[in-house]
N, C-alpha and C. Protein backbone atom coordinates (compact mmCIF):
# COMPACT_ATOMS: atom_id res chain seq x y z
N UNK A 1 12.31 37.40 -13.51
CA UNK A 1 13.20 37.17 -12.41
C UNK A 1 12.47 36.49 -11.25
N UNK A 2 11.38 37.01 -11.11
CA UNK A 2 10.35 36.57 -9.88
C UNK A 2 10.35 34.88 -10.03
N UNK A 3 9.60 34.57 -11.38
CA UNK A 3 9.28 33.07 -11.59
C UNK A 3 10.83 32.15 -11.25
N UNK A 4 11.63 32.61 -11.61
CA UNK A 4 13.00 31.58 -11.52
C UNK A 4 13.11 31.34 -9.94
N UNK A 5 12.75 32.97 -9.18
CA UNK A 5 13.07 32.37 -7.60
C UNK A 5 12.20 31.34 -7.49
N UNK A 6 11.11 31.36 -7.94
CA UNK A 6 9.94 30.38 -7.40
C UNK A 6 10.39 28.82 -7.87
N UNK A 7 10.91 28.71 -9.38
CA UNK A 7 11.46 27.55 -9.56
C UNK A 7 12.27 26.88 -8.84
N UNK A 8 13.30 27.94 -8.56
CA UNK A 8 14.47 27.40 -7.37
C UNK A 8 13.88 27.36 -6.00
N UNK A 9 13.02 27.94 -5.63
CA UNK A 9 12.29 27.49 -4.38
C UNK A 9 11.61 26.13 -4.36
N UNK A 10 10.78 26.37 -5.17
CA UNK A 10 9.79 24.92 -5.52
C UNK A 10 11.15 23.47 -5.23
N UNK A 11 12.16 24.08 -6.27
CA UNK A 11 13.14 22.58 -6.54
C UNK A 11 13.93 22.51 -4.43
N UNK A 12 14.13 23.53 -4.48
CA UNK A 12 14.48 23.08 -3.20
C UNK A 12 13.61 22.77 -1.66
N UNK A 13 12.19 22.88 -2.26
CA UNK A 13 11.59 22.20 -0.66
C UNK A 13 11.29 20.80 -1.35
N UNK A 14 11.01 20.57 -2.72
CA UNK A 14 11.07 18.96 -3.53
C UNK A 14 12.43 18.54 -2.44
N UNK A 15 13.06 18.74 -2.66
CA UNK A 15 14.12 18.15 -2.11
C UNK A 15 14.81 18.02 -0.76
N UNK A 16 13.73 18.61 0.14
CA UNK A 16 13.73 18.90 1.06
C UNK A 16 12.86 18.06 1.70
N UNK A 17 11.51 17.88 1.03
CA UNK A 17 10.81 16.66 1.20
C UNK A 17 11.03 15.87 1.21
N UNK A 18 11.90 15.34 -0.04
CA UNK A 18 11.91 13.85 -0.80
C UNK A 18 12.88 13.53 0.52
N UNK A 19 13.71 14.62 0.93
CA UNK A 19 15.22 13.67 1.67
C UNK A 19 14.28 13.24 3.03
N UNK A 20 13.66 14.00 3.57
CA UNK A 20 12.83 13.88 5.19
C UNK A 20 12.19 12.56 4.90
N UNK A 21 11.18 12.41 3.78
CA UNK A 21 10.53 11.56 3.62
C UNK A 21 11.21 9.65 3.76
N UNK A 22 12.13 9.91 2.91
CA UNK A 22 13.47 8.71 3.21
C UNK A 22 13.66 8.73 4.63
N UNK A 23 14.27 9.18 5.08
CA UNK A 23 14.92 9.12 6.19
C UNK A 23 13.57 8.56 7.16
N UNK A 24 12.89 9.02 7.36
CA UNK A 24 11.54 8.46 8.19
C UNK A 24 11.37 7.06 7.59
N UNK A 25 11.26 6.44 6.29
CA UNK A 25 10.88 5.63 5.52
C UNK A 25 11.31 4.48 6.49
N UNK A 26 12.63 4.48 6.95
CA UNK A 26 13.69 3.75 6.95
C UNK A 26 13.49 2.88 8.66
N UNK A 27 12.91 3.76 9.51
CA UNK A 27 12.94 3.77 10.67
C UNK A 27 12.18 2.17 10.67
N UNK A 28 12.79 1.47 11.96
CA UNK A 28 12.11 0.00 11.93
C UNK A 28 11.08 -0.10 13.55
N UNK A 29 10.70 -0.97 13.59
CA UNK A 29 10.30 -1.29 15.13
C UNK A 29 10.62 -2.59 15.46
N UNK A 30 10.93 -2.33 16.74
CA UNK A 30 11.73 -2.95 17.21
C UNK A 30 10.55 -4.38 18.34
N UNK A 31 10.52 -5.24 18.00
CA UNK A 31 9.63 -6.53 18.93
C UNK A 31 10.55 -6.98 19.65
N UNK A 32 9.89 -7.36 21.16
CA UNK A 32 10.44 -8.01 22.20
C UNK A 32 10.42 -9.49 21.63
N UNK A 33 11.38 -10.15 22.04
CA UNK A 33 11.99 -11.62 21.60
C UNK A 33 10.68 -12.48 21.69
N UNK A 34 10.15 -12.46 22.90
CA UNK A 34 8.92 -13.53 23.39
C UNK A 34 7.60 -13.89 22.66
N UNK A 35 7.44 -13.05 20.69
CA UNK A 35 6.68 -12.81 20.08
C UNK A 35 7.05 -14.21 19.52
N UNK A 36 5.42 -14.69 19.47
CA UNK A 36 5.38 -16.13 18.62
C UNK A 36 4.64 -16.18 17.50
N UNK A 37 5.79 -15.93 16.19
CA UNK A 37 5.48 -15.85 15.00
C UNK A 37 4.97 -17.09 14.43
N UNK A 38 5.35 -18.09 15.18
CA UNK A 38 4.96 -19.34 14.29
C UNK A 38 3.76 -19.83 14.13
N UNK A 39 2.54 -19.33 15.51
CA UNK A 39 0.63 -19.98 15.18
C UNK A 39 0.27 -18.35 14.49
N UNK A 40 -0.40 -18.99 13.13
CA UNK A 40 -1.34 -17.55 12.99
C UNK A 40 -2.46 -17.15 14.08
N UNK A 41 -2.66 -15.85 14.12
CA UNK A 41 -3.51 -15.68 14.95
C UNK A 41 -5.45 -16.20 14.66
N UNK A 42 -4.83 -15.85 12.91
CA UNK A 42 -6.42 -16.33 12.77
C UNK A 42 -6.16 -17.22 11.22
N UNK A 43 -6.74 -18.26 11.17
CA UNK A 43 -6.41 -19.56 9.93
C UNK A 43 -7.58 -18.43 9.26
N UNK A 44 -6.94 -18.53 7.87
CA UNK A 44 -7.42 -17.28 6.72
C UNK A 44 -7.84 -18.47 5.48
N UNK A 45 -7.17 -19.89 5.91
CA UNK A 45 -6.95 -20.44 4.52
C UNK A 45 -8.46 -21.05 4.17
N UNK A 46 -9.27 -21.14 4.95
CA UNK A 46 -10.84 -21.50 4.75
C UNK A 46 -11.39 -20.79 4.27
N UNK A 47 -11.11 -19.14 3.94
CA UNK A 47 -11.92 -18.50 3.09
C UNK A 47 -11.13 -17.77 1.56
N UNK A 48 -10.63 -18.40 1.35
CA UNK A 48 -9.47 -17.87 0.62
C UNK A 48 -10.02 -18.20 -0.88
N UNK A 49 -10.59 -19.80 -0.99
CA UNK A 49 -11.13 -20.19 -1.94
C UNK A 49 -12.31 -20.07 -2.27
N UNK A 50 -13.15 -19.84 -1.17
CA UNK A 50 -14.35 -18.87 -1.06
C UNK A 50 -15.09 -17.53 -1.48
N UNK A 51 -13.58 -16.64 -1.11
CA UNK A 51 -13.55 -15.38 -1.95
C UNK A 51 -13.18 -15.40 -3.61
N UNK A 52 -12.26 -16.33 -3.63
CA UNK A 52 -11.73 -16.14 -5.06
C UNK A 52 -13.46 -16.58 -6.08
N UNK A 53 -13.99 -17.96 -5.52
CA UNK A 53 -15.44 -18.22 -6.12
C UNK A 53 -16.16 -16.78 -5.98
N UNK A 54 -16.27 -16.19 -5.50
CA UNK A 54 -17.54 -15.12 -5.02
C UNK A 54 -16.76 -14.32 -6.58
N UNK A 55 -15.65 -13.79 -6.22
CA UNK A 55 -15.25 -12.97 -6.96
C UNK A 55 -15.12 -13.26 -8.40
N UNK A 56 -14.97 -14.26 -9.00
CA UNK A 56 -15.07 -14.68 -10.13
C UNK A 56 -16.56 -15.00 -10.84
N UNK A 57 -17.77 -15.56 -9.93
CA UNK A 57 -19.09 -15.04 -9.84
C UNK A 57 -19.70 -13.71 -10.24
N UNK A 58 -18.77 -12.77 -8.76
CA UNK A 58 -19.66 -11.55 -9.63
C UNK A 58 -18.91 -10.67 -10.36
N UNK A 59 -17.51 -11.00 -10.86
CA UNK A 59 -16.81 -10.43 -12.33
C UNK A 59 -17.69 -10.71 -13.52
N UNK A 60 -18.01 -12.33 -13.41
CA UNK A 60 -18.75 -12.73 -14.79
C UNK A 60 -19.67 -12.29 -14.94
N UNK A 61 -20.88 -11.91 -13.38
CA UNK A 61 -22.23 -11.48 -14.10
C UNK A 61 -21.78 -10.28 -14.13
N UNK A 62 -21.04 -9.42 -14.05
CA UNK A 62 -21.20 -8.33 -14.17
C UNK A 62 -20.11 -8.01 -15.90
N UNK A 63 -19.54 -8.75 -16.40
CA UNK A 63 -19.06 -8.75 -17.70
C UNK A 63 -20.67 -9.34 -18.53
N UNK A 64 -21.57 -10.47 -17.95
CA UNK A 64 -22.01 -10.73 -18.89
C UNK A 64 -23.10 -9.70 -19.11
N UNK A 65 -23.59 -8.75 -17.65
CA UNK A 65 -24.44 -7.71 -18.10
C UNK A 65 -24.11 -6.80 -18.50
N UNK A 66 -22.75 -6.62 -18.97
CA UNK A 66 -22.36 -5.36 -19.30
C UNK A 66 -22.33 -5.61 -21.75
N UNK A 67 -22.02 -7.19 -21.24
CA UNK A 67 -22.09 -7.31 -23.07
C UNK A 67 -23.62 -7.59 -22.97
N UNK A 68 -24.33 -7.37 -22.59
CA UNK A 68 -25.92 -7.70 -23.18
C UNK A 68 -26.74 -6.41 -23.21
């Protein structure tokens, strides 16, 4: 008898969570109009191809020391 309360407890703070959790999810923020989305703040695109080289660098040595 004990364990079933606990099941039905357990199922109802699950669900008690899950609903709170949504509801917060949802909430937006709100920006003043005068925000200028259109200049990035910082140009990203100079290292972009940079990282992808590095990273494909040390994937390979580290595949080729792993087959040797």
């Amino acid at each position: 008898m004990k364990n079933k309360y606990n099941i039905k407890r357990l199922c109802f703070l699950v669900f008690l969570i899950s609903t709170l959790s949504i509801t917060t999810t949802n909430a937006q923020i709100i920006f003043p109009d005068d925000v200028n989305d259109e200049t990035p703040a910082v140009p990203i695109d100079g290292f972009v191809g940079l990282g992808i080289a590095a990273g494909i660098y040390f994937g390979a040595r580290k595949r080729s020391a792993r087959n040797n």
